[in-house]
Protein backbone atom coordinates (compact mmCIF):
# COMPACT_ATOMS: atom_id res chain seq x y z
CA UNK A 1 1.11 -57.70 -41.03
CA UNK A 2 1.94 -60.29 -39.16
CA UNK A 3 3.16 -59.75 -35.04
CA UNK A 4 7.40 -60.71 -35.88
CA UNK A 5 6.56 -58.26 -38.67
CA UNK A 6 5.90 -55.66 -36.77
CA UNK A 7 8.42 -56.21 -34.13
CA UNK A 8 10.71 -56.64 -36.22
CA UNK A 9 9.99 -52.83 -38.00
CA UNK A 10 9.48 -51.33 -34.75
CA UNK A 11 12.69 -52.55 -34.01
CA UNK A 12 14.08 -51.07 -36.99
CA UNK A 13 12.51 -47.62 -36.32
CA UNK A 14 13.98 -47.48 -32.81
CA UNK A 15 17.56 -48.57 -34.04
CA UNK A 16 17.32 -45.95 -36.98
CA UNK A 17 16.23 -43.34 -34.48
CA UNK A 18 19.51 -43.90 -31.95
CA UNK A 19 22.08 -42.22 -33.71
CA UNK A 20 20.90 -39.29 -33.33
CA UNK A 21 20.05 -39.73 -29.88
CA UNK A 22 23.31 -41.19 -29.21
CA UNK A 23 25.37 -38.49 -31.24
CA UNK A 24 23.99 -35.18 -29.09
CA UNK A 25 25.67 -36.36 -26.12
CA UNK A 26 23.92 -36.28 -22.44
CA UNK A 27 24.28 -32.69 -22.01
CA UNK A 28 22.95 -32.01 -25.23
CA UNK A 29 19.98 -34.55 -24.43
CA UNK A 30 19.39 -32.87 -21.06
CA UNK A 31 19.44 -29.35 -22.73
CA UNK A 32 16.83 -30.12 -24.92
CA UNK A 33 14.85 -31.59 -22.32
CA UNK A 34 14.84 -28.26 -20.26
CA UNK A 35 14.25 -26.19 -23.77
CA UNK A 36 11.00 -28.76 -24.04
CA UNK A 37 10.04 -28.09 -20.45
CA UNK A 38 10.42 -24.64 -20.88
CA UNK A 39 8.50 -24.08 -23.74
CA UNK A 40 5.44 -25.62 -22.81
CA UNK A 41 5.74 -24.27 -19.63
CA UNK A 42 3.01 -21.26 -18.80
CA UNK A 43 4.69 -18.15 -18.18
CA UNK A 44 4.76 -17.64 -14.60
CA UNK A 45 4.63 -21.17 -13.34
CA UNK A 46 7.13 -24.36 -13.25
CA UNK A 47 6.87 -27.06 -15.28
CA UNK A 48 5.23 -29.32 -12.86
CA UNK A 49 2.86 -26.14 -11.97
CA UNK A 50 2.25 -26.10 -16.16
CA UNK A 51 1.88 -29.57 -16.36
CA UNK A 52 -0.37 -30.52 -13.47
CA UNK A 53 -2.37 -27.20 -14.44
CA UNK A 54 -3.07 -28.74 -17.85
CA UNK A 55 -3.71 -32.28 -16.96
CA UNK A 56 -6.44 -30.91 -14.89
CA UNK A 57 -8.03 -28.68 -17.87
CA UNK A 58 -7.56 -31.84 -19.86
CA UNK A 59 -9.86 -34.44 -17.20
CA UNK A 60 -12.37 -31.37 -17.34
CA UNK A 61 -12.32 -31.42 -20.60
CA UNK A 62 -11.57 -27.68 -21.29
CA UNK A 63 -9.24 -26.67 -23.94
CA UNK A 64 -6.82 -23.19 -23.24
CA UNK A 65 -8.63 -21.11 -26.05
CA UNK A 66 -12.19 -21.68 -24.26
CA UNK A 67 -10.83 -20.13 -20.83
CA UNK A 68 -11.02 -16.50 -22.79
CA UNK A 69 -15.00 -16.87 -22.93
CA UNK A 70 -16.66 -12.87 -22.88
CA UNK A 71 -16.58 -12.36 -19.07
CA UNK A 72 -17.04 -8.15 -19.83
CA UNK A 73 -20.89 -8.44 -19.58
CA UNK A 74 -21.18 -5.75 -17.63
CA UNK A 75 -20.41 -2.77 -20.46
CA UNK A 76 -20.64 0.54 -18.33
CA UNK A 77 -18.03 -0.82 -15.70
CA UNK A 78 -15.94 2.20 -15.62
CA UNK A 79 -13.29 0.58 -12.99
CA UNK A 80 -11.95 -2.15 -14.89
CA UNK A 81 -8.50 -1.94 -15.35
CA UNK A 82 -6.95 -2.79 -18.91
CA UNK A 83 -4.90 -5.36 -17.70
CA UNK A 84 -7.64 -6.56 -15.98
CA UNK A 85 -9.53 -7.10 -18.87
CA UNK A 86 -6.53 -8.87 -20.70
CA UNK A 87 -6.59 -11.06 -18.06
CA UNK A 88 -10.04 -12.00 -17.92
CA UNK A 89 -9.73 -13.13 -22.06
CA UNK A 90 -6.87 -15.28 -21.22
CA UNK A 91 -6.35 -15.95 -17.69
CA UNK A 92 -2.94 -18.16 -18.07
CA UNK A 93 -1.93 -14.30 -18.39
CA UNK A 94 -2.35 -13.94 -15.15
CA UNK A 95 1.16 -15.81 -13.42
CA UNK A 96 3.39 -13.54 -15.35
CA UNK A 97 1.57 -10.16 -14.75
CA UNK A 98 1.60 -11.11 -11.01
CA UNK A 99 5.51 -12.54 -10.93
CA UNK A 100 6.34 -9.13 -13.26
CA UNK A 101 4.87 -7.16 -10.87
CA UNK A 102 6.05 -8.96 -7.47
CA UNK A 103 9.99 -8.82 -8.93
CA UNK A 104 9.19 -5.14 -10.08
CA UNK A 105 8.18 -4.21 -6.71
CA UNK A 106 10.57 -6.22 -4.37
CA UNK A 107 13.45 -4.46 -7.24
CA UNK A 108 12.14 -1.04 -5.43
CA UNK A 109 11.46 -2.12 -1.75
CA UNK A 110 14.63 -2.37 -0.20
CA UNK A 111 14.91 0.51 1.97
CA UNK A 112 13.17 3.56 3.33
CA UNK A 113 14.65 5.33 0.24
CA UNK A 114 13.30 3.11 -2.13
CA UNK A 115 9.79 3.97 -1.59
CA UNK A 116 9.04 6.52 -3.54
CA UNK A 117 9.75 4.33 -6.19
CA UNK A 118 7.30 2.06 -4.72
CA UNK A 119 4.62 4.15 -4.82
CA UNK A 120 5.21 5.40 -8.85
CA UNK A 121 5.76 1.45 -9.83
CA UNK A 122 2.03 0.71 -7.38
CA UNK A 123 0.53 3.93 -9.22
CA UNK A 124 1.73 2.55 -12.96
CA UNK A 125 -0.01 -0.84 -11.98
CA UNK A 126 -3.32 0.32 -11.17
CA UNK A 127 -2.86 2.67 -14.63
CA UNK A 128 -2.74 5.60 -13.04
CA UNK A 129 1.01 7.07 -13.82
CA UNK A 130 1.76 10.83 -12.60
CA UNK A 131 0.53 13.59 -14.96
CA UNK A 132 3.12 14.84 -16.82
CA UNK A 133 3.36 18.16 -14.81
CA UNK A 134 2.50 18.88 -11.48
CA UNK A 135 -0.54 20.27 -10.61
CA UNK A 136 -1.16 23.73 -9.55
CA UNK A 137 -2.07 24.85 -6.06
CA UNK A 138 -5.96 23.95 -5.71
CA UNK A 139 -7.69 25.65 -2.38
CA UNK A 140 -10.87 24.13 -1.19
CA UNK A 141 -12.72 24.84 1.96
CA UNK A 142 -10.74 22.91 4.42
CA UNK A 143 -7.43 22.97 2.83
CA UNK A 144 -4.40 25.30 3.78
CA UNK A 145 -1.60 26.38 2.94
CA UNK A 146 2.18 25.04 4.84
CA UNK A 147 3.58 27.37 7.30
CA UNK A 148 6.57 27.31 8.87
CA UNK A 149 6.27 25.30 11.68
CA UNK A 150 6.32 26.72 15.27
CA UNK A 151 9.99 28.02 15.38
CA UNK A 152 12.44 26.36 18.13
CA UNK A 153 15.87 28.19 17.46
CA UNK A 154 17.47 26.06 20.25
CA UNK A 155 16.24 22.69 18.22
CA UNK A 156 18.88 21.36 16.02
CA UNK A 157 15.93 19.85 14.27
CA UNK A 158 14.51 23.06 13.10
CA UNK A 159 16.26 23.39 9.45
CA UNK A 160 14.65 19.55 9.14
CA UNK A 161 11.26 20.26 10.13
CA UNK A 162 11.01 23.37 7.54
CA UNK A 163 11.75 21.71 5.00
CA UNK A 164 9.93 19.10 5.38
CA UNK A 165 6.62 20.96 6.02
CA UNK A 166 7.49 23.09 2.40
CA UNK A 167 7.63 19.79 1.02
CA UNK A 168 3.90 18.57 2.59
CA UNK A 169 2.68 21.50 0.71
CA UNK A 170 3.84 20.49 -2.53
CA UNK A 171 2.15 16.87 -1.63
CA UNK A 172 -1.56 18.89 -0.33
CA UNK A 173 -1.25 20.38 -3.67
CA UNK A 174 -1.18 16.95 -5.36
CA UNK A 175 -3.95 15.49 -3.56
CA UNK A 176 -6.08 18.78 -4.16
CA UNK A 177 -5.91 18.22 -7.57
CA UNK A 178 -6.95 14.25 -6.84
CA UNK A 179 -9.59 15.08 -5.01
CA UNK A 180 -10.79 18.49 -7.30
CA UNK A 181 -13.52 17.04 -9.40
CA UNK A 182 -15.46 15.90 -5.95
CA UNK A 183 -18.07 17.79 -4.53
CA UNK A 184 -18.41 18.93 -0.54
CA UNK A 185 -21.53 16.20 -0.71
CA UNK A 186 -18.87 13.67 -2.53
CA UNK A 187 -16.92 13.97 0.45
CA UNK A 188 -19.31 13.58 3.08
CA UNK A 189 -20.45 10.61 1.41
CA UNK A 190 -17.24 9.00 1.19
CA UNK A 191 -16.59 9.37 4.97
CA UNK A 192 -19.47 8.12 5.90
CA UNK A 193 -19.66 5.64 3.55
CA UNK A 194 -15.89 4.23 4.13
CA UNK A 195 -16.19 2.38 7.70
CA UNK A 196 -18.84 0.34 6.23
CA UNK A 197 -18.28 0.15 2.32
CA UNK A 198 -16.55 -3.30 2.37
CA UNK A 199 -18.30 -4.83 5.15
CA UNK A 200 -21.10 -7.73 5.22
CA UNK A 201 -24.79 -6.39 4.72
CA UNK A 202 -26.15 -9.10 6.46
CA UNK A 203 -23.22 -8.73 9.52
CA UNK A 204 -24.86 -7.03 12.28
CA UNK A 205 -21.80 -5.52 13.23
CA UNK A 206 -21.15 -4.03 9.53
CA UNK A 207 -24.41 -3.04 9.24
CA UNK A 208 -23.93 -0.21 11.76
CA UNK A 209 -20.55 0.72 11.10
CA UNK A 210 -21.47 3.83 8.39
CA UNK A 211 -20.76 6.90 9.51
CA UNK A 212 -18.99 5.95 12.56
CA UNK A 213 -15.65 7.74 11.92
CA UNK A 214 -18.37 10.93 11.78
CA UNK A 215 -19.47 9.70 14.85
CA UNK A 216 -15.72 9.27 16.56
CA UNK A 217 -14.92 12.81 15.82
CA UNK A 218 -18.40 14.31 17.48
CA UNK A 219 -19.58 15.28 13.74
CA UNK A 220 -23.34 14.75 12.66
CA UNK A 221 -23.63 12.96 9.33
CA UNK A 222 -27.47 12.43 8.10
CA UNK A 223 -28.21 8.98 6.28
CA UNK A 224 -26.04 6.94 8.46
CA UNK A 225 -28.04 3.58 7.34
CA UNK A 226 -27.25 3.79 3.68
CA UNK A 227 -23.91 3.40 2.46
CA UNK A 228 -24.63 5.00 -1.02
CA UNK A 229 -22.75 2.90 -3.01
CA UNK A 230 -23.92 4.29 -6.27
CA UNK A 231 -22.81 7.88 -4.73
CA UNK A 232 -19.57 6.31 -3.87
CA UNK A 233 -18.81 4.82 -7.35
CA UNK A 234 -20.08 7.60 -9.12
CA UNK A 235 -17.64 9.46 -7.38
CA UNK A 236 -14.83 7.13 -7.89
CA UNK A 237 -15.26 7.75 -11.72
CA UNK A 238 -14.29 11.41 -11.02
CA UNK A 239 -10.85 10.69 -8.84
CA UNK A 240 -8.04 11.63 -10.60
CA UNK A 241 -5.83 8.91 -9.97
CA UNK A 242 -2.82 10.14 -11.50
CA UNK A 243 -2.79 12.66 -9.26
CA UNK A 244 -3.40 10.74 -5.89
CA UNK A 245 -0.11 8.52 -7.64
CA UNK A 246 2.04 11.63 -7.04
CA UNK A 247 0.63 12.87 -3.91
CA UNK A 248 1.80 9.74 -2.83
CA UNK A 249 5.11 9.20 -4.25
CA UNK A 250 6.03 12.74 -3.65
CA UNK A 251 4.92 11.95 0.28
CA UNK A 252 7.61 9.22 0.50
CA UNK A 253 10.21 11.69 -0.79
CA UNK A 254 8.96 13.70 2.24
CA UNK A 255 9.55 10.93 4.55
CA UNK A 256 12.58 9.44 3.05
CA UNK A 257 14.22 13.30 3.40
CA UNK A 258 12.94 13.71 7.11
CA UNK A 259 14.63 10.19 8.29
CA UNK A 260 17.34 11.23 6.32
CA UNK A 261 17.52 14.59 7.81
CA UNK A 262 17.02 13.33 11.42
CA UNK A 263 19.97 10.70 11.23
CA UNK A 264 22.37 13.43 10.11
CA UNK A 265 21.38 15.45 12.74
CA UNK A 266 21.98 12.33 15.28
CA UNK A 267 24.99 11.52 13.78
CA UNK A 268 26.08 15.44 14.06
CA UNK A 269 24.66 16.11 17.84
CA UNK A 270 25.23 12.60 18.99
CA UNK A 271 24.03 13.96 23.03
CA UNK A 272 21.04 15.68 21.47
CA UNK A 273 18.84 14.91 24.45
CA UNK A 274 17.19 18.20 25.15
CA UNK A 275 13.62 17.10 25.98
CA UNK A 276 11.56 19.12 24.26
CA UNK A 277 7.71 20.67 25.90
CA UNK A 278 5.88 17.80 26.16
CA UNK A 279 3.09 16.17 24.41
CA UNK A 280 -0.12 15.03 26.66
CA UNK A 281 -0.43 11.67 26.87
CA UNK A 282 3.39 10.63 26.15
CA UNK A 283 5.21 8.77 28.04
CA UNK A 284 8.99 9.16 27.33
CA UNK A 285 11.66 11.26 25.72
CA UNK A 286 10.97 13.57 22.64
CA UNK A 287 13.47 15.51 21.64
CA UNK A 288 11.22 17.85 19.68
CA UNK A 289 7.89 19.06 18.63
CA UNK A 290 6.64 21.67 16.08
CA UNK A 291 3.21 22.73 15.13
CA UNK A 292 2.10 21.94 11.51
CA UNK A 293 -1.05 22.20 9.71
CA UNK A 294 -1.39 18.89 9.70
CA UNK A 295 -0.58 18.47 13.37
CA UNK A 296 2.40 17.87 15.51
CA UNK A 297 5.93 16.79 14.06
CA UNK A 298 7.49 15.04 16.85
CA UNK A 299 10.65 13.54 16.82
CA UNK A 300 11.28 10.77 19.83
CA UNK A 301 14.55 9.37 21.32
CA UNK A 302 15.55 5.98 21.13
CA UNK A 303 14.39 4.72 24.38
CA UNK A 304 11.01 3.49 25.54
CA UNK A 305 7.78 5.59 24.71
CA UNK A 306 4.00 5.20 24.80
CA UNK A 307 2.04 7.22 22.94
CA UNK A 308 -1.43 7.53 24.33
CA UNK A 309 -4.48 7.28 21.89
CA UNK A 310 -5.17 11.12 23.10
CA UNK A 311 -1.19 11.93 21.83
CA UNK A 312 -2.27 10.70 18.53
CA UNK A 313 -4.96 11.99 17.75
CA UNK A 314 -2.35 15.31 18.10
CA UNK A 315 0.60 13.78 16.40
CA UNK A 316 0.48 14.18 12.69
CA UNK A 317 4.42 13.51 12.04
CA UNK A 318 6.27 11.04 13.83
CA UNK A 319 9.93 10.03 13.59
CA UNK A 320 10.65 7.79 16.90
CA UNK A 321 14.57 6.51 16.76
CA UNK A 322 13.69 3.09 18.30
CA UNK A 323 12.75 1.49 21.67
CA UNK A 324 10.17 -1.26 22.61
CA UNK A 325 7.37 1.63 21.72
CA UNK A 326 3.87 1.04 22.37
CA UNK A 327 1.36 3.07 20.07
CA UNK A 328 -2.25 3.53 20.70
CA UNK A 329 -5.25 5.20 18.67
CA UNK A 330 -5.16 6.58 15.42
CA UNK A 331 -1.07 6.25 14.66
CA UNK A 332 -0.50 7.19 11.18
CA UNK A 333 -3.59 7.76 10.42
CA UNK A 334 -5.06 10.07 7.72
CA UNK A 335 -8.91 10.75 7.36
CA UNK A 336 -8.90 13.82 5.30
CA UNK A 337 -12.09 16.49 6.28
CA UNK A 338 -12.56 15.22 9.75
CA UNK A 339 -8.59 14.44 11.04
CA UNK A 340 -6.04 14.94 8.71
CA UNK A 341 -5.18 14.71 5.06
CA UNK A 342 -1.21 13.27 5.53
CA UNK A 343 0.00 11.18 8.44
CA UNK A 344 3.49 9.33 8.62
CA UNK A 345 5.19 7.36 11.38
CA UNK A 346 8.77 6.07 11.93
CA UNK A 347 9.97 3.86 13.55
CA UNK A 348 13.43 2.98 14.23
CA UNK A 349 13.30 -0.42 15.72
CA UNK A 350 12.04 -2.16 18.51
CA UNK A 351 9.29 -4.81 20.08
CA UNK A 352 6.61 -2.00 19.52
CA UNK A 353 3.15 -2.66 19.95
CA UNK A 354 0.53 -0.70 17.17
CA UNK A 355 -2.94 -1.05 18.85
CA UNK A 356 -5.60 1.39 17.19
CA UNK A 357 -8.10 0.21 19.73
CA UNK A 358 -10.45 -1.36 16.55
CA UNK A 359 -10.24 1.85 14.68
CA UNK A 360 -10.12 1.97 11.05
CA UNK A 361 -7.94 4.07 8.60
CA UNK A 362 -5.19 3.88 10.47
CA UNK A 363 -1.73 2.25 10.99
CA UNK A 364 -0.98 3.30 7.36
CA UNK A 365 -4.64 3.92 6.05
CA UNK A 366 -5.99 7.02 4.29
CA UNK A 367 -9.30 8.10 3.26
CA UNK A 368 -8.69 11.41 1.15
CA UNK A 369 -5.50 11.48 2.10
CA UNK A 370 -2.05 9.79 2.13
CA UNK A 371 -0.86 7.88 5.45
CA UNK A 372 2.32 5.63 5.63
CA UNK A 373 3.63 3.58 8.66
CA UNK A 374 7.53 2.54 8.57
CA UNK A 375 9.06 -0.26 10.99
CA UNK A 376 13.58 -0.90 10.42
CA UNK A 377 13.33 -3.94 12.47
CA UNK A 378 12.03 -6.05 15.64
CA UNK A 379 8.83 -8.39 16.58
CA UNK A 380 6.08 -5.93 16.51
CA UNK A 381 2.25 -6.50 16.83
CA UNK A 382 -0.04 -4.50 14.66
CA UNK A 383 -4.40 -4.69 15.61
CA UNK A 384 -6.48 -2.67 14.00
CA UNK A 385 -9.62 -2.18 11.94
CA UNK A 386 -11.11 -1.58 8.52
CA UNK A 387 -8.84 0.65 6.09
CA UNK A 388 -5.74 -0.49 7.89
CA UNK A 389 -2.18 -1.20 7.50
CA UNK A 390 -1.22 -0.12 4.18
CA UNK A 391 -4.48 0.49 2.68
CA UNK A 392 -6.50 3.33 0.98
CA UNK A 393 -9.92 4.46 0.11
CA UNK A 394 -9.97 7.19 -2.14
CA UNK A 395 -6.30 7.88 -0.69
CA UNK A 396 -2.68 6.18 -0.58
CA UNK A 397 -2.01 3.49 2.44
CA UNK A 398 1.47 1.90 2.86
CA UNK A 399 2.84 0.01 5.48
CA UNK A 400 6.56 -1.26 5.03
CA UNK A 401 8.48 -3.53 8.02
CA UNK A 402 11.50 -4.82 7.13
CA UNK A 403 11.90 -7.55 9.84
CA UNK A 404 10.99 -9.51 13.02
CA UNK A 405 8.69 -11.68 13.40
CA UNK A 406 5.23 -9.68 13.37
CA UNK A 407 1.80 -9.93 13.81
CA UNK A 408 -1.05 -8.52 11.21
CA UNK A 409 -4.58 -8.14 13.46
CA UNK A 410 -7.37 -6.52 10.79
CA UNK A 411 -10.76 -6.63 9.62
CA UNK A 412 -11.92 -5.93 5.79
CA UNK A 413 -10.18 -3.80 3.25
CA UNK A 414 -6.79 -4.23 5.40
CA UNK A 415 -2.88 -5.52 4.90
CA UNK A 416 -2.66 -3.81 1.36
């Protein structure tokens, strides 16, 4: 064929082609644009994302299908999560699951009273949704039953504080059942174990950090130089997650009533300013305290206060209405077997400064146990260690700020 020839039929083809371009109209041309965008689009991502994504699989020369090569080679992992493994045979997957379960989550975190929800939606995504019906009371050595907290008939926070200690009791009786299938040597392994579990072998700073939470409290641990991470992970296999999911959802309903309970008792005694005994090592107003078995509930007025790291150590339960606070030490901080097994602190709102000093689990971290650290508002600082700020280890971590412009200071296993 000669070259006019075929000019001439392309020409032809490209005429014979226009009415129907011409017919659908510019809206109907740029809707079928988008539809074309969107459907070649991988879920998750924008088309330019999609498109850049698959020019560079095309210049390496690697087709979609051959991204799902066997990556399970290691058959006896018992922590692999199913959605892991989905993930792992087709990792373009792995946008959507992520955006699904961002939108899921920011759907629940909008206020203090959303986070119970939080914690079940957390719990579903590591597949480990509540049992069905609530455990039974488990007693171990070490754990004990709520009492009513040290009685104070002149507090007008006294109805607020018994209920909320009957409701810790509920939540020990969760994480009994989490923690039921480990032995007293399970335990002791994971504590000593913890500090050190995530660090750098080859750190010289990691290398010595097992069994210094033992250490902190004045307890003797044997085998400090070994980690046991076999121990560790055999133990791991034996958690019951499900159960650790509602110890630590049924903890935020805890919280969420307390905050609740305290504003309505603001809001009812607005010149509630009795100060209460006070704590050693605080520096400000409280306007009361109560014995738990857990430690001290404390709830703090709305002006300054610094909390010393020897005040908490002491304080278990802390609601503080606001101020520029300044927190040292183990704040919410739950290390079940050598501190505490459930630790929560509020905060109002303020410039407040969280400084644990270096120590880990803390600021909203929990080994066996459940710790949570809540900031309303205001630029706060938060420095801390290992285990920190919303994190768990064999236990339930959360930390939730809901503005200011803040600062995150950790080391491993930290910020979630």
């Amino acid at each position: 064929m000669s070259m006019e020839s075929r000019l001439r039929r392309g020409a032809w083809l490209l005429v014979a082609g226009l009415p129907a371009l011409v017919a659908s109209g510019p809206h109907d041309r740029a809707q079928a644009q988008a539809a074309f965008a969107e459907s070649s689009c991988i879920p998750g991502l924008d088309s330019l994302t999609s498109a850049t994504l698959r020019r560079a699989l095309d210049y390496l020369g690697v087709e979609e299908p051959e991204l799902g090569f066997d990556k399970l080679y290691a058959e006896d992992d018992t922590f692999r999560l199913a959605a892991v493994e989905r993930i792992l045979g087709n990792p373009l997957e792995l946008p959507a699951f992520q955006q699904g379960l961002w939108d899921r989550l920011r759907s629940h975190a909008g206020s203090v009273s959303s986070l119970p929800e939080v914690m079940r939606c957390l719990g579903e995504a590591m597949e480990a949704p509540e049992p069905l019906t609530s455990p039974g009371r488990i007693m171990r050595p070490g754990s004990t039953a709520a009492r009513l907290v040290q009685p104070d008939s002149l507090s007008p926070f006294q109805d607020a504080a018994d209920r909320f200690v009957r409701s810790c009791d509920a939540v020990q009786a969760s994480l009994d059942a989490a923690f039921a299938g480990l032995t007293d040597e399970d335990r002791e392994e994971i504590l000593n174990a913890a500090p050190a579990f995530w660090g750098d072998p080859d750190d010289a700073e990691d290398a010595v950090r097992a069994g210094c939470l033992h250490r902190e409290f004045g307890v003797t641990v044997s085998a400090v130089d070994d980690v046991g991470e076999d121990a560790v992970l055999d133990a791991a296999a034996r958690l019951n997650r499900p159960a650790l999911t509602a110890a630590s959802r049924q903890f935020m309903e805890s919280v969420v009533a307390l905050w609740g309970d305290v504003q309505a008792v603001m809001t009812a005694n607005p010149g509630a300013t009795k100060t209460c005994s006070p704590i050693h090592g605080v520096d400000g107003s409280l306007l009361a305290v109560f014995d738990t078995p857990w430690g001290a509930l404390v709830i703090a007025g709305a002006g300054q206060n610094i909390y010393t790291e020897e005040a908490m150590r002491e304080i278990a339960f802390l609601v503080d209405l606001g101020g520029d606070d300044v927190y040292r030490g183990r704040a919410s901080s739950a290390v079940g077997g050598l501190l505490r097994s459930l630790a929560v602190l509020v905060d109002g709102g303020g410039v407040d400064l969280y400084d644990a000093g270096g120590r880990d689990f803390c600021l909203g971290g929990a080994v066996l146990g459940v710790a949570a650290l809540i900031d309303l508002a205001g630029d706060d600082v938060y420095r801390a260690g290992d285990g920190t700020m919303g994190a768990g280890f064999f236990g339930s971590g959360l930390l939730a700020d809901w503005g200011g412009n803040d600062m995150f200071d950790g080391r491993n296993l930290c910020e979630g």
